[in-house]
N, C-alpha and C. Protein backbone atom coordinates (compact mmCIF):
# COMPACT_ATOMS: atom_id res chain seq x y z
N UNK A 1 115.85 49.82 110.57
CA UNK A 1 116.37 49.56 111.91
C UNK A 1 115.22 49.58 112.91
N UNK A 2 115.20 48.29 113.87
CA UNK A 2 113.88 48.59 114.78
C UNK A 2 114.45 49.32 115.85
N UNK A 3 113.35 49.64 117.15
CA UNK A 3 113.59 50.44 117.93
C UNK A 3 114.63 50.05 118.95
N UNK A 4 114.96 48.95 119.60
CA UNK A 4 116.01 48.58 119.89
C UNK A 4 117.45 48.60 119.10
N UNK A 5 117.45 48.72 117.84
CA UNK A 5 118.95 49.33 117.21
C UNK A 5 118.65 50.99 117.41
N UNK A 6 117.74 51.44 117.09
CA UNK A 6 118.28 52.89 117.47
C UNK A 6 118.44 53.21 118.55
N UNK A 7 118.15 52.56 119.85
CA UNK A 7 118.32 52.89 120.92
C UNK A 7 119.46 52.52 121.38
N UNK A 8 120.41 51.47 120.90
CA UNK A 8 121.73 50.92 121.16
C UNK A 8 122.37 51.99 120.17
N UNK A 9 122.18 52.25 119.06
CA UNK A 9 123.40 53.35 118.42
C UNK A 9 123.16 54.40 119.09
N UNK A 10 122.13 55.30 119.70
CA UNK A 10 121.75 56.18 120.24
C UNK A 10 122.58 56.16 121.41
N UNK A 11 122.78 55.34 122.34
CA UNK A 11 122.76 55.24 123.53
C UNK A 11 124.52 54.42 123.83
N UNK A 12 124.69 53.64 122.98
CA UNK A 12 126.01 52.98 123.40
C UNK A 12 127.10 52.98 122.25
N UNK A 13 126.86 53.17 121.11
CA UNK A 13 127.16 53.39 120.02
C UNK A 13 128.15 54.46 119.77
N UNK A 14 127.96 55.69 120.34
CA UNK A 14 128.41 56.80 120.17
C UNK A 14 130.10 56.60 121.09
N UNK A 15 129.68 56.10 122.47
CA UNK A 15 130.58 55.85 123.51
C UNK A 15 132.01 54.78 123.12
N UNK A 16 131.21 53.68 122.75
CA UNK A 16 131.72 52.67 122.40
C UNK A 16 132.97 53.01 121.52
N UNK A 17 132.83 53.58 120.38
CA UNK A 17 133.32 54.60 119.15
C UNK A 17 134.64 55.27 120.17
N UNK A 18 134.23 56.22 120.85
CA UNK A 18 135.38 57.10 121.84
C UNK A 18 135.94 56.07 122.24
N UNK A 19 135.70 55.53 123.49
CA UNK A 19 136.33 54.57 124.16
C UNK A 19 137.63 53.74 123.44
N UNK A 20 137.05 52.97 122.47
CA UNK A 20 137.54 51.87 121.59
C UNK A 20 139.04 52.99 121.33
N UNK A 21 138.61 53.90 120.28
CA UNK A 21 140.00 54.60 119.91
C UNK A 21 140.30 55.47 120.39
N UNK A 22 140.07 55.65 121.80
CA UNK A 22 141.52 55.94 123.08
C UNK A 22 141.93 54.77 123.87
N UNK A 23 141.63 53.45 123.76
CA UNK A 23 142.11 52.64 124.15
C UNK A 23 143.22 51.73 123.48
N UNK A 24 142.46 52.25 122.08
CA UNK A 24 143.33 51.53 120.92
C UNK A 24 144.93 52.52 120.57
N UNK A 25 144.27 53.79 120.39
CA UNK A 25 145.25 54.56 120.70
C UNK A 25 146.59 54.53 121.12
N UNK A 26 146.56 54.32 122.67
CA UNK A 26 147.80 54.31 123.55
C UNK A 26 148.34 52.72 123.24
N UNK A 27 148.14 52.42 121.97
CA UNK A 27 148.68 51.13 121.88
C UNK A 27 149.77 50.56 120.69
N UNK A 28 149.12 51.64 119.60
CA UNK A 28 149.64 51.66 118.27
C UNK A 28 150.54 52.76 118.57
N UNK A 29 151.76 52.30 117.92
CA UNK A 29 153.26 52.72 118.09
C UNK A 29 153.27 54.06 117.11
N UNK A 30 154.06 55.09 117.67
CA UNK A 30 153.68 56.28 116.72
C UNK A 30 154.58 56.34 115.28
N UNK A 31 153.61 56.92 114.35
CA UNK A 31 154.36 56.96 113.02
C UNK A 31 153.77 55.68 112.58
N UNK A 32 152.63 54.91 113.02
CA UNK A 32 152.56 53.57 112.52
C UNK A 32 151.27 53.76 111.01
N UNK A 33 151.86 52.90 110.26
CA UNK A 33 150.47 52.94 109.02
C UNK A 33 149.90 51.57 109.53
N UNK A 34 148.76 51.85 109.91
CA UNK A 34 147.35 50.34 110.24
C UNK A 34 146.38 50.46 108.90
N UNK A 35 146.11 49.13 109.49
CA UNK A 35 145.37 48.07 108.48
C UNK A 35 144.06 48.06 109.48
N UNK A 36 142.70 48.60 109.30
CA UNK A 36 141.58 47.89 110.31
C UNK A 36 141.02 47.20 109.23
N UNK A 37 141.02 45.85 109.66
CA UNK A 37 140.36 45.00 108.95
C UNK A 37 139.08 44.92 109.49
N UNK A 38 137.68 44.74 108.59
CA UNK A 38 136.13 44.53 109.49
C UNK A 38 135.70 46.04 109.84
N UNK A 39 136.01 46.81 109.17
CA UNK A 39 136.13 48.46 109.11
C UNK A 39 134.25 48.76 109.94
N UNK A 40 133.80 48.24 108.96
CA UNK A 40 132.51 48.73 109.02
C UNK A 40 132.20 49.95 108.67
N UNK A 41 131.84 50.68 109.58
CA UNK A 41 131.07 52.49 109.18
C UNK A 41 132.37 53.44 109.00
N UNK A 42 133.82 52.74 109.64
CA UNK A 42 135.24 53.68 110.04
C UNK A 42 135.04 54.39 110.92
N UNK A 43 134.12 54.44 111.43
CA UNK A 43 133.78 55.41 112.65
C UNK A 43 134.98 55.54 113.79
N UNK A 44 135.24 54.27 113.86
CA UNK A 44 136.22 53.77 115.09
C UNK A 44 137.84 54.29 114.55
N UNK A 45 138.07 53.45 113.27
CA UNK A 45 139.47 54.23 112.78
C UNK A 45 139.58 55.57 112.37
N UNK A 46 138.53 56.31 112.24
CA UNK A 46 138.71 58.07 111.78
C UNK A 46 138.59 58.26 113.49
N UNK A 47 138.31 58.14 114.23
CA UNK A 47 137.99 58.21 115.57
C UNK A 47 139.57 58.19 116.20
N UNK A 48 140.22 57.00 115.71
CA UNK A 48 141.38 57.10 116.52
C UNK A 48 142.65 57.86 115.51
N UNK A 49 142.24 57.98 113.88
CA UNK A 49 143.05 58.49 113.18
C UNK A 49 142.75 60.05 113.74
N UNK A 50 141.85 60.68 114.43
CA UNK A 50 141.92 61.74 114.99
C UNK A 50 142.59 62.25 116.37
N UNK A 51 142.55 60.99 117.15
CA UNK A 51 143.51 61.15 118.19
C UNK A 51 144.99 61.26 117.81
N UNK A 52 145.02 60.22 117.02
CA UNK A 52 146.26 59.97 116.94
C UNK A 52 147.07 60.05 115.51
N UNK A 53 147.23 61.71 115.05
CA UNK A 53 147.32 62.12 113.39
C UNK A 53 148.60 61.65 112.82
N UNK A 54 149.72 61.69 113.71
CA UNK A 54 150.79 60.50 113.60
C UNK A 54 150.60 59.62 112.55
N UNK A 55 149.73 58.84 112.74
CA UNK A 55 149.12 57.57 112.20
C UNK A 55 148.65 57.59 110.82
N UNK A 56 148.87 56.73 109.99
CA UNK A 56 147.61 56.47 108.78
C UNK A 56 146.73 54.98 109.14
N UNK A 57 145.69 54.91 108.28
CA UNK A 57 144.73 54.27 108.73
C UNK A 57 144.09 53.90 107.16
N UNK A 58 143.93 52.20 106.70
CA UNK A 58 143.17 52.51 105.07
C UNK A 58 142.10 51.26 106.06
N UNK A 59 141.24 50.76 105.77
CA UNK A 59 140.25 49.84 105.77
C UNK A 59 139.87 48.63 105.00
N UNK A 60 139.59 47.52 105.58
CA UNK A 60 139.03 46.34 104.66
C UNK A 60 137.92 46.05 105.32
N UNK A 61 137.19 45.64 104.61
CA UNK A 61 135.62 44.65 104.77
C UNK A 61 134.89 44.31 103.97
N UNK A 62 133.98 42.98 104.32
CA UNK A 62 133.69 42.12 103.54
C UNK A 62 132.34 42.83 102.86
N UNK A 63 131.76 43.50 104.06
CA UNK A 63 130.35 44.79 103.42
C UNK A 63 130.59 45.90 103.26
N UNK A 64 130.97 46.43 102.46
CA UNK A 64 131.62 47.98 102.35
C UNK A 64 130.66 48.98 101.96
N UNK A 65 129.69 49.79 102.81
CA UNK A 65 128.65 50.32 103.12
C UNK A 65 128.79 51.55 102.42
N UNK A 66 127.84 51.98 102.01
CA UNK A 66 127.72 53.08 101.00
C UNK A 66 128.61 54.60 101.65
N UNK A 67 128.17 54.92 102.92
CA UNK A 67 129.54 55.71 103.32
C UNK A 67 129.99 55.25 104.37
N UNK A 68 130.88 55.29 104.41
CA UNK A 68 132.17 55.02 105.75
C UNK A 68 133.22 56.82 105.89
N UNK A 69 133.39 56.39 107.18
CA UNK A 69 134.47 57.67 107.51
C UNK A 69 135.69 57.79 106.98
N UNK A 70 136.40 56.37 106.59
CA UNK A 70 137.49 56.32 106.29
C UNK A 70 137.57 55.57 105.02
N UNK A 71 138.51 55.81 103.67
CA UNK A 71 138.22 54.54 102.77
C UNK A 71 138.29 53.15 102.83
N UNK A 72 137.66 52.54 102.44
CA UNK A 72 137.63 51.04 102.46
C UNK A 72 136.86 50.32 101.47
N UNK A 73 138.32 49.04 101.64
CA UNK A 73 138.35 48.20 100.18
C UNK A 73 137.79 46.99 100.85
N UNK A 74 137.00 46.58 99.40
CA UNK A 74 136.47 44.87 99.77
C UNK A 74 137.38 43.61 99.71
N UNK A 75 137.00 43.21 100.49
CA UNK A 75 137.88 41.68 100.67
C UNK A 75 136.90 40.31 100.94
N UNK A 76 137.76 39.64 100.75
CA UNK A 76 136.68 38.00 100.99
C UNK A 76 136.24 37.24 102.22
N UNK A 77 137.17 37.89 103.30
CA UNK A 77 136.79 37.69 104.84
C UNK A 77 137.69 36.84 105.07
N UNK A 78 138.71 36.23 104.13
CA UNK A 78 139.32 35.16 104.31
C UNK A 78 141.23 35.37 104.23
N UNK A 79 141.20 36.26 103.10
CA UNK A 79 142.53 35.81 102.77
C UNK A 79 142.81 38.18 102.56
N UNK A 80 143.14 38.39 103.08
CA UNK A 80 143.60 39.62 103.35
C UNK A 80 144.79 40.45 102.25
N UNK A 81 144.16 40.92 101.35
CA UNK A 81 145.33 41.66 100.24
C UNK A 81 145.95 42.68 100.25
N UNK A 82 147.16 42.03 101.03
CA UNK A 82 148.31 43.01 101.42
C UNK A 82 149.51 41.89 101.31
N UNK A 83 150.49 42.25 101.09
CA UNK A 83 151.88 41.40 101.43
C UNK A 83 152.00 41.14 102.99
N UNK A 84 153.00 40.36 102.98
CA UNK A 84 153.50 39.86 104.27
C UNK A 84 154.65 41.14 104.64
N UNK A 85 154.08 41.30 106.17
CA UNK A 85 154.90 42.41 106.49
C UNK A 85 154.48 43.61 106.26
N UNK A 86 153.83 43.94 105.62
CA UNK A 86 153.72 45.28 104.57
C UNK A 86 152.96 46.41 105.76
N UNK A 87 152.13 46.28 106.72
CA UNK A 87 151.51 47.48 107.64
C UNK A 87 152.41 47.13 108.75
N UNK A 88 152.51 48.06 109.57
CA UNK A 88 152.95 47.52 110.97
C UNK A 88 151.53 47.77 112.55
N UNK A 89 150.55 47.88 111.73
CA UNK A 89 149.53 46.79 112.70
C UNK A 89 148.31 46.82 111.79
N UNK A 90 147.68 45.93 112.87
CA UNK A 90 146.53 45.44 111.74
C UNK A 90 145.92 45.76 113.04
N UNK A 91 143.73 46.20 112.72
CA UNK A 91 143.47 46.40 113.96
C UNK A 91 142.16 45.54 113.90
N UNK A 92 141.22 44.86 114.93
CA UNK A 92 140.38 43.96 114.71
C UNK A 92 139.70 44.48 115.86
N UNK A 93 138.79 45.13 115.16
CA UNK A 93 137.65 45.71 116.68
C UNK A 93 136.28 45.04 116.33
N UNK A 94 135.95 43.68 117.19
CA UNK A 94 135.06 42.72 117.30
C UNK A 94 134.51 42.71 116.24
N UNK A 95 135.62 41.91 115.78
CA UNK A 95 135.66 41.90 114.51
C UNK A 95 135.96 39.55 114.06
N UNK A 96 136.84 39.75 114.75
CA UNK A 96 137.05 37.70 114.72
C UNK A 96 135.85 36.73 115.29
N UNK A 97 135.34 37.17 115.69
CA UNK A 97 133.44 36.46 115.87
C UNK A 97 132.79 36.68 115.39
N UNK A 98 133.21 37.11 114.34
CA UNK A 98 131.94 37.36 112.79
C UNK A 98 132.69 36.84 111.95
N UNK A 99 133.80 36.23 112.19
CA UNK A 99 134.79 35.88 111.09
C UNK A 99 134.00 33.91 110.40
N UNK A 100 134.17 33.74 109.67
CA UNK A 100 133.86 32.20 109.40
C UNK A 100 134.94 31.25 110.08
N UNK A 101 136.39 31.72 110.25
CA UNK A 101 137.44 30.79 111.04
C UNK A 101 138.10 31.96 111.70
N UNK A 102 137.59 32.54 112.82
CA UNK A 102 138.60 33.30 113.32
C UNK A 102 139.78 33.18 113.74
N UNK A 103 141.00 31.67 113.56
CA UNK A 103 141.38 31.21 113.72
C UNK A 103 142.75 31.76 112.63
N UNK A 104 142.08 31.23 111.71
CA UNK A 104 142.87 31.68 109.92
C UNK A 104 142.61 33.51 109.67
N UNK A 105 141.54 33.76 110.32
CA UNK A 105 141.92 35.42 110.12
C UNK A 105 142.76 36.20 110.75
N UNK A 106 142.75 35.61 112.24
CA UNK A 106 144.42 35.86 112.90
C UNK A 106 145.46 35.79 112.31
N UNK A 107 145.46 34.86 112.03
CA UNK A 107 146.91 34.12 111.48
C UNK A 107 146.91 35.31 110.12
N UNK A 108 145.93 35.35 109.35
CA UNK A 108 145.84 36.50 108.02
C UNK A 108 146.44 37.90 108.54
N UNK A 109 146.03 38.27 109.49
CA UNK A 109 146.29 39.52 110.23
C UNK A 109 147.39 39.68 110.98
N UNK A 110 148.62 38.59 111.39
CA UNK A 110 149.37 38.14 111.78
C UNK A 110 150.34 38.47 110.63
N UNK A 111 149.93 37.63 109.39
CA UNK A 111 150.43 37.52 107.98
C UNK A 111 151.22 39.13 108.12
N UNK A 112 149.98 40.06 107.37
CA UNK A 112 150.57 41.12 107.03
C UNK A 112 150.84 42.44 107.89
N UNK A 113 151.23 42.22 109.10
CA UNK A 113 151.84 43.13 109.95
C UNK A 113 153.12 43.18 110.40
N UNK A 114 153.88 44.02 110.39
CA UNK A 114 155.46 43.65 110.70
C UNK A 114 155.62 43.73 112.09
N UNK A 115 154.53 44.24 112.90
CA UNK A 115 154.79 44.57 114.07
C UNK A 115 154.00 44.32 115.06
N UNK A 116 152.28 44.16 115.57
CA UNK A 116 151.45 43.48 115.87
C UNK A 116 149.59 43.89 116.00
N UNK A 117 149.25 43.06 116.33
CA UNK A 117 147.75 43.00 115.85
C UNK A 117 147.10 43.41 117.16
N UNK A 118 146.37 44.45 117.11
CA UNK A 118 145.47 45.15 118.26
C UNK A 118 143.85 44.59 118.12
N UNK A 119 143.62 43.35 119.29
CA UNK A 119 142.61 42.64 118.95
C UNK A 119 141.44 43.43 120.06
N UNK A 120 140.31 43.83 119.71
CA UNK A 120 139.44 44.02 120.53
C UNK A 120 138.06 42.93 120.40
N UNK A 121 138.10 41.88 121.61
CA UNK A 121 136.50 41.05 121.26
C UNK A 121 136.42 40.14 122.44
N UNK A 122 135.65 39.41 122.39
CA UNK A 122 135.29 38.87 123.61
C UNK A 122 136.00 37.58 124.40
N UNK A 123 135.57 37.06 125.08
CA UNK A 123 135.86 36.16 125.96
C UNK A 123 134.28 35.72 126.94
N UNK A 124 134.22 34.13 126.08
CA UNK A 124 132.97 33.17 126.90
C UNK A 124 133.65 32.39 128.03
N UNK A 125 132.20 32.33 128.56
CA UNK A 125 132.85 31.63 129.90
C UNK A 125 131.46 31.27 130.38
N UNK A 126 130.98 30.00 129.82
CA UNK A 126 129.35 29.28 129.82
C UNK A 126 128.13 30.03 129.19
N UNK A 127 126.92 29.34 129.17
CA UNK A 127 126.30 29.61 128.46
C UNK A 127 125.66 30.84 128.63
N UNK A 128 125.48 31.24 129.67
CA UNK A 128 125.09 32.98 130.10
C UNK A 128 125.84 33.79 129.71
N UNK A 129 127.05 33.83 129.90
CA UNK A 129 128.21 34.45 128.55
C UNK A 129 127.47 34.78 127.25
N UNK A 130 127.24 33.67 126.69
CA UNK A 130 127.32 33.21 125.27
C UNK A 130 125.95 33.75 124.86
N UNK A 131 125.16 33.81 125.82
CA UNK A 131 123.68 34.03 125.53
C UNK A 131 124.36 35.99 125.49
N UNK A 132 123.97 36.31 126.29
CA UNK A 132 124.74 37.92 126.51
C UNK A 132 125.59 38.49 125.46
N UNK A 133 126.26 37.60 125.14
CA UNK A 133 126.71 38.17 124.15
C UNK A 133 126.61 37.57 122.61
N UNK A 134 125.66 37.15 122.22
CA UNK A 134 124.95 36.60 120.88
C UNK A 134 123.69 38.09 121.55
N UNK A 135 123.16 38.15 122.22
CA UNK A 135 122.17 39.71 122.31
C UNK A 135 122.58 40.28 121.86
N UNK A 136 124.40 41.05 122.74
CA UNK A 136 124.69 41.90 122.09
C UNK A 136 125.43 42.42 120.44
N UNK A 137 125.34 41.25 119.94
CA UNK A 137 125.80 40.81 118.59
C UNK A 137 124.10 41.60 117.70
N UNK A 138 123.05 40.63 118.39
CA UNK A 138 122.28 40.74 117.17
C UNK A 138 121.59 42.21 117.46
N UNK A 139 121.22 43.16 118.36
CA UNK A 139 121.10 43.96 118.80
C UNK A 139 122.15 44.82 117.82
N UNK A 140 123.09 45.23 118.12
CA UNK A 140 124.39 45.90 117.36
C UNK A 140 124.42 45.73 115.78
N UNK A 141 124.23 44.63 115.40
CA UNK A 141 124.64 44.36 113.87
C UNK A 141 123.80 43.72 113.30
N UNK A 142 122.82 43.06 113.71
CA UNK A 142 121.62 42.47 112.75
C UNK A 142 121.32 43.57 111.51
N UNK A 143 121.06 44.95 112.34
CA UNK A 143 120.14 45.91 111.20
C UNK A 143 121.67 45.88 110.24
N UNK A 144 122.32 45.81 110.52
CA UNK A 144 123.75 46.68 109.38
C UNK A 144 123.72 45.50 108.50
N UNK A 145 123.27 44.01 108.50
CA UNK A 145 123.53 43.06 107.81
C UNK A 145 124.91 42.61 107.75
N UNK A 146 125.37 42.70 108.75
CA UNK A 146 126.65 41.67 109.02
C UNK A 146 126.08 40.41 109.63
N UNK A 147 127.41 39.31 108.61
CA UNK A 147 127.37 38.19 109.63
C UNK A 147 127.63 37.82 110.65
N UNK A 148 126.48 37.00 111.48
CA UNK A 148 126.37 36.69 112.91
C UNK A 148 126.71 34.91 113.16
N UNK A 149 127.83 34.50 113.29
CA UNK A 149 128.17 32.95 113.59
C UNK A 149 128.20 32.67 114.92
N UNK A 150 128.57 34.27 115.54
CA UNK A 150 128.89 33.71 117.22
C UNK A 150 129.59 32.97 117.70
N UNK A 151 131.44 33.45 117.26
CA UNK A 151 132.39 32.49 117.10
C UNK A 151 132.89 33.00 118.44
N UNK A 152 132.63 33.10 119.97
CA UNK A 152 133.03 33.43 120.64
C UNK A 152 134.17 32.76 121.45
N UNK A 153 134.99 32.95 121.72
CA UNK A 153 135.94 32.32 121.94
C UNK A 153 136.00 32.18 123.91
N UNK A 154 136.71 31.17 124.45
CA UNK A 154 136.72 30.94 125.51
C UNK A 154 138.37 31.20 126.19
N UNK A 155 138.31 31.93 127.31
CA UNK A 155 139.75 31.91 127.55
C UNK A 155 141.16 30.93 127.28
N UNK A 156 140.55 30.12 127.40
CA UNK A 156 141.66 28.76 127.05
C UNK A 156 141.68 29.00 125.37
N UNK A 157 140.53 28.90 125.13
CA UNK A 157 140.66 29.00 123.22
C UNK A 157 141.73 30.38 122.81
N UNK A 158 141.53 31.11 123.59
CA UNK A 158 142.24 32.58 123.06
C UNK A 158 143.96 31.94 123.59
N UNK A 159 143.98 31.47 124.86
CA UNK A 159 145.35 31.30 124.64
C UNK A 159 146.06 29.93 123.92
N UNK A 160 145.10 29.19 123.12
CA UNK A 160 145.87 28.24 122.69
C UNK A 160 145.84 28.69 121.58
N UNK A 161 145.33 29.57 120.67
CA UNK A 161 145.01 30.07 119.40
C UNK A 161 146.27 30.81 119.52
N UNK A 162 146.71 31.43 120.35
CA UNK A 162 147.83 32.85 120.40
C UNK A 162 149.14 31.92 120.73
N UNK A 163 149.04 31.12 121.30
CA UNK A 163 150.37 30.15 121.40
C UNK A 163 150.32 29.21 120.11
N UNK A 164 149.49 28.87 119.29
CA UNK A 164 150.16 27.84 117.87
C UNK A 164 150.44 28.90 116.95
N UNK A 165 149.75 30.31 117.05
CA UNK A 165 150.34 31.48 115.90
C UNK A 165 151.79 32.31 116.53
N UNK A 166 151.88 31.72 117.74
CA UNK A 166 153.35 32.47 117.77
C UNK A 166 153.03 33.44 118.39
N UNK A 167 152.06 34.16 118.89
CA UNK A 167 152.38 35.54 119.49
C UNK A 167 152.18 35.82 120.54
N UNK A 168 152.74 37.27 120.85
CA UNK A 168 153.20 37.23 122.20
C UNK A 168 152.75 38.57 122.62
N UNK A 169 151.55 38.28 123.77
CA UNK A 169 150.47 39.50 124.60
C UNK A 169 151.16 40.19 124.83
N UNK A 170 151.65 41.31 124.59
CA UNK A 170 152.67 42.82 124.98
C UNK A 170 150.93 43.56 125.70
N UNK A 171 150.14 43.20 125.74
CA UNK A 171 149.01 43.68 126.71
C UNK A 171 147.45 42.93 126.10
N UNK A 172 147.42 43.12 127.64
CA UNK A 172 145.96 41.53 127.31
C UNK A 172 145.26 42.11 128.39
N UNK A 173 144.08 42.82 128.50
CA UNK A 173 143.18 43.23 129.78
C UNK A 173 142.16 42.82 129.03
N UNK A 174 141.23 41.90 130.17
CA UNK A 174 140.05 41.86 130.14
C UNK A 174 139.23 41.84 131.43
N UNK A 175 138.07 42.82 130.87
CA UNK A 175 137.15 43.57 131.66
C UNK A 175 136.21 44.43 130.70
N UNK A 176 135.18 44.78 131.53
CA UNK A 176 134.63 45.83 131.13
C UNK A 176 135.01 46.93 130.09
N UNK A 177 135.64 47.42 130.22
CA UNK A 177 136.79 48.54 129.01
C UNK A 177 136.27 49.87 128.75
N UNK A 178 134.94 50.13 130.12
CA UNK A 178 134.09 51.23 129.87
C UNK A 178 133.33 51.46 129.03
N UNK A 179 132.85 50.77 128.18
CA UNK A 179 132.74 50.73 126.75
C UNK A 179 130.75 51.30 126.93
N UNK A 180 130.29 50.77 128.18
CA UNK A 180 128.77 50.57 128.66
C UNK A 180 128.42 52.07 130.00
N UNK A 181 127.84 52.67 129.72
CA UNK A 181 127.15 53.79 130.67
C UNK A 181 126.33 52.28 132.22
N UNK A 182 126.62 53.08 133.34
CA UNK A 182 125.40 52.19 134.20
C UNK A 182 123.94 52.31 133.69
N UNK A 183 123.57 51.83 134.21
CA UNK A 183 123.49 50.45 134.65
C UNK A 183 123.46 48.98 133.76
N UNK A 184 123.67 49.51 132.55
CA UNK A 184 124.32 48.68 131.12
C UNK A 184 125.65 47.86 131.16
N UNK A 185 126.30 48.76 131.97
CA UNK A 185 127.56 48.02 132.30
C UNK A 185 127.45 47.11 133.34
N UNK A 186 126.44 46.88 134.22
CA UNK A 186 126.74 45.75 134.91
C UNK A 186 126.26 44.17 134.51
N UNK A 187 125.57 44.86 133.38
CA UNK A 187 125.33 42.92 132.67
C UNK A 187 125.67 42.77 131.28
N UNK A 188 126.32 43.80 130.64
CA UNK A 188 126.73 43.78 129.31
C UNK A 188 128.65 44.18 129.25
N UNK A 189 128.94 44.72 130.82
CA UNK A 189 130.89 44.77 131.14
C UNK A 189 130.99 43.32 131.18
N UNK A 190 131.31 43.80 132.40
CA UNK A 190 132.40 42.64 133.30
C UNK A 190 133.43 41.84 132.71
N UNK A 191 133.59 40.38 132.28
CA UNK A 191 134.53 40.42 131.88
C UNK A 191 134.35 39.51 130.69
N UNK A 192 133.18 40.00 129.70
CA UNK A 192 133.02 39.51 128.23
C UNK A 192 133.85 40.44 127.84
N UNK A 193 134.47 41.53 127.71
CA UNK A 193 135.76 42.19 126.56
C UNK A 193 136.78 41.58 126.88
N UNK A 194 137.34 41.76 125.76
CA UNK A 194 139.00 41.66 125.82
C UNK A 194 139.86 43.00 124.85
N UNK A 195 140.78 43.31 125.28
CA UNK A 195 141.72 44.33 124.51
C UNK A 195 142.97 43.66 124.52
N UNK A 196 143.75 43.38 123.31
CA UNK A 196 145.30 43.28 123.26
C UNK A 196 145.63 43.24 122.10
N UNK A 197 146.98 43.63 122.56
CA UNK A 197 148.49 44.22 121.68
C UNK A 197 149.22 42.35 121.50
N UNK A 198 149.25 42.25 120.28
CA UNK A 198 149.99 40.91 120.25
C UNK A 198 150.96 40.81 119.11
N UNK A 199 151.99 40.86 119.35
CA UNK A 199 153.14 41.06 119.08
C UNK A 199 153.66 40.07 117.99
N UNK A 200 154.16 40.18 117.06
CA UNK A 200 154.16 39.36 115.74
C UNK A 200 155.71 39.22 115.82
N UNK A 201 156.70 39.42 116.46
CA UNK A 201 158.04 39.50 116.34
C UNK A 201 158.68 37.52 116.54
N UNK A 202 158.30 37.70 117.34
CA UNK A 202 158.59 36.18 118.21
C UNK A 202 158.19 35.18 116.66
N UNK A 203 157.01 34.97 116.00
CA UNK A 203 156.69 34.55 115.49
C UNK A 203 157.35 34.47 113.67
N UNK A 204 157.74 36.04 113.61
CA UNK A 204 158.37 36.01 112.39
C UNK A 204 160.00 34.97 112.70
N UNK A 205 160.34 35.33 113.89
CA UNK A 205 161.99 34.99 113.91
C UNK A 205 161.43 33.23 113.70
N UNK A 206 160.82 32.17 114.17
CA UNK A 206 160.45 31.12 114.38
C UNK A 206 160.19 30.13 112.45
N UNK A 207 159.39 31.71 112.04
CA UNK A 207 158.83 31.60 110.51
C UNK A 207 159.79 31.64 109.42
């Protein structure tokens, strides 16, 4: 890891982790068993499986790193092995812009939840966007050896993607999300995050 990744896990890494699962938290319905797909280290799901003990929590990903916090099984990035229905949420913490079709991994994550998908990731909006956040991509995850495609999506893309899969924003904020200490947060917030609850109901009755 060069000195700029230890200084981002050092420094934003730790926060990011809290933040994420108390935000994610107050979102997942209690008594719920989740699916985090794109697990990575589990840091984030033992993080919120600690807030919130209610809960179970198993993991998928495509790099399944020698330790993680929570268990986790390998998958192909593509096609998600679980039945239809079978968790009642699935959780995606910037996680669909590393995806090869983040498009079809929705819809995968859509697949096997009975109840809905807690998406945390971005939102472009021109090329200073896009630049900003391909930094904060390769900065964050270069050293871990995840893939970097930089499938960032554009507001219009997020809502035409969420209207042909059927679902329906039960909460959609985007902003900052605290996620950044100042003076980090004023060129790495604003309003590249997104957080939402998207609701798979509408979509099963249709299916």
């Amino acid at each position: 890891m060069n000195l700029v990744g230890h200084v981002h896990d050092g420094l934003v890494r730790t926060r990011r982790i809290r933040v994420l699962a108390a935000l994610a938290g107050r979102l997942v319905p209690h008594g719920a068993r989740v699916l985090d797909v794109g697990t990575g280290d589990g840091q984030i799901a033992a993080a919120l499986a600690a807030n919130r003990p209610d809960v179970s929590i198993e993991g998928l990903d495509v790099l399944v790193r020698p330790n993680t916090a929570i268990p986790v099984a390998r998958f192909d990035g593509r096609t998600i092995p679980q039945a239809a229905a079978s968790v009642d949420v699935v959780t995606l913490f910037d996680v669909l812009h590393h995806a090869d079709d983040p498009a079809a991994l929705l819809a995968e994550a859509s697949r096997v939840t009975r109840g809905c998908v807690i998406v945390k990731d971005h939102v472009a909006a021109g090329r200073l966007s896009r630049a900003i956040l391909t930094l904060m991509d390769e900065v964050g995850n270069r050293h871990h050896g995840v893939a970097l495609p930089h499938h960032y999506l554009t507001a219009r893309q997020w809502s035409e993607l969420i209207e042909r899969l059927r679902l329906t924003p039960a909460s959609w904020e985007v902003g900052g999300l605290g996620l950044y200490p100042w003076p980090a947060s004023a060129v790495f917030g604003g309003r590249l995050h997104l957080l939402a609850k998207l609701d798979v109901r509408a979509a099963r009755r249709h299916g």
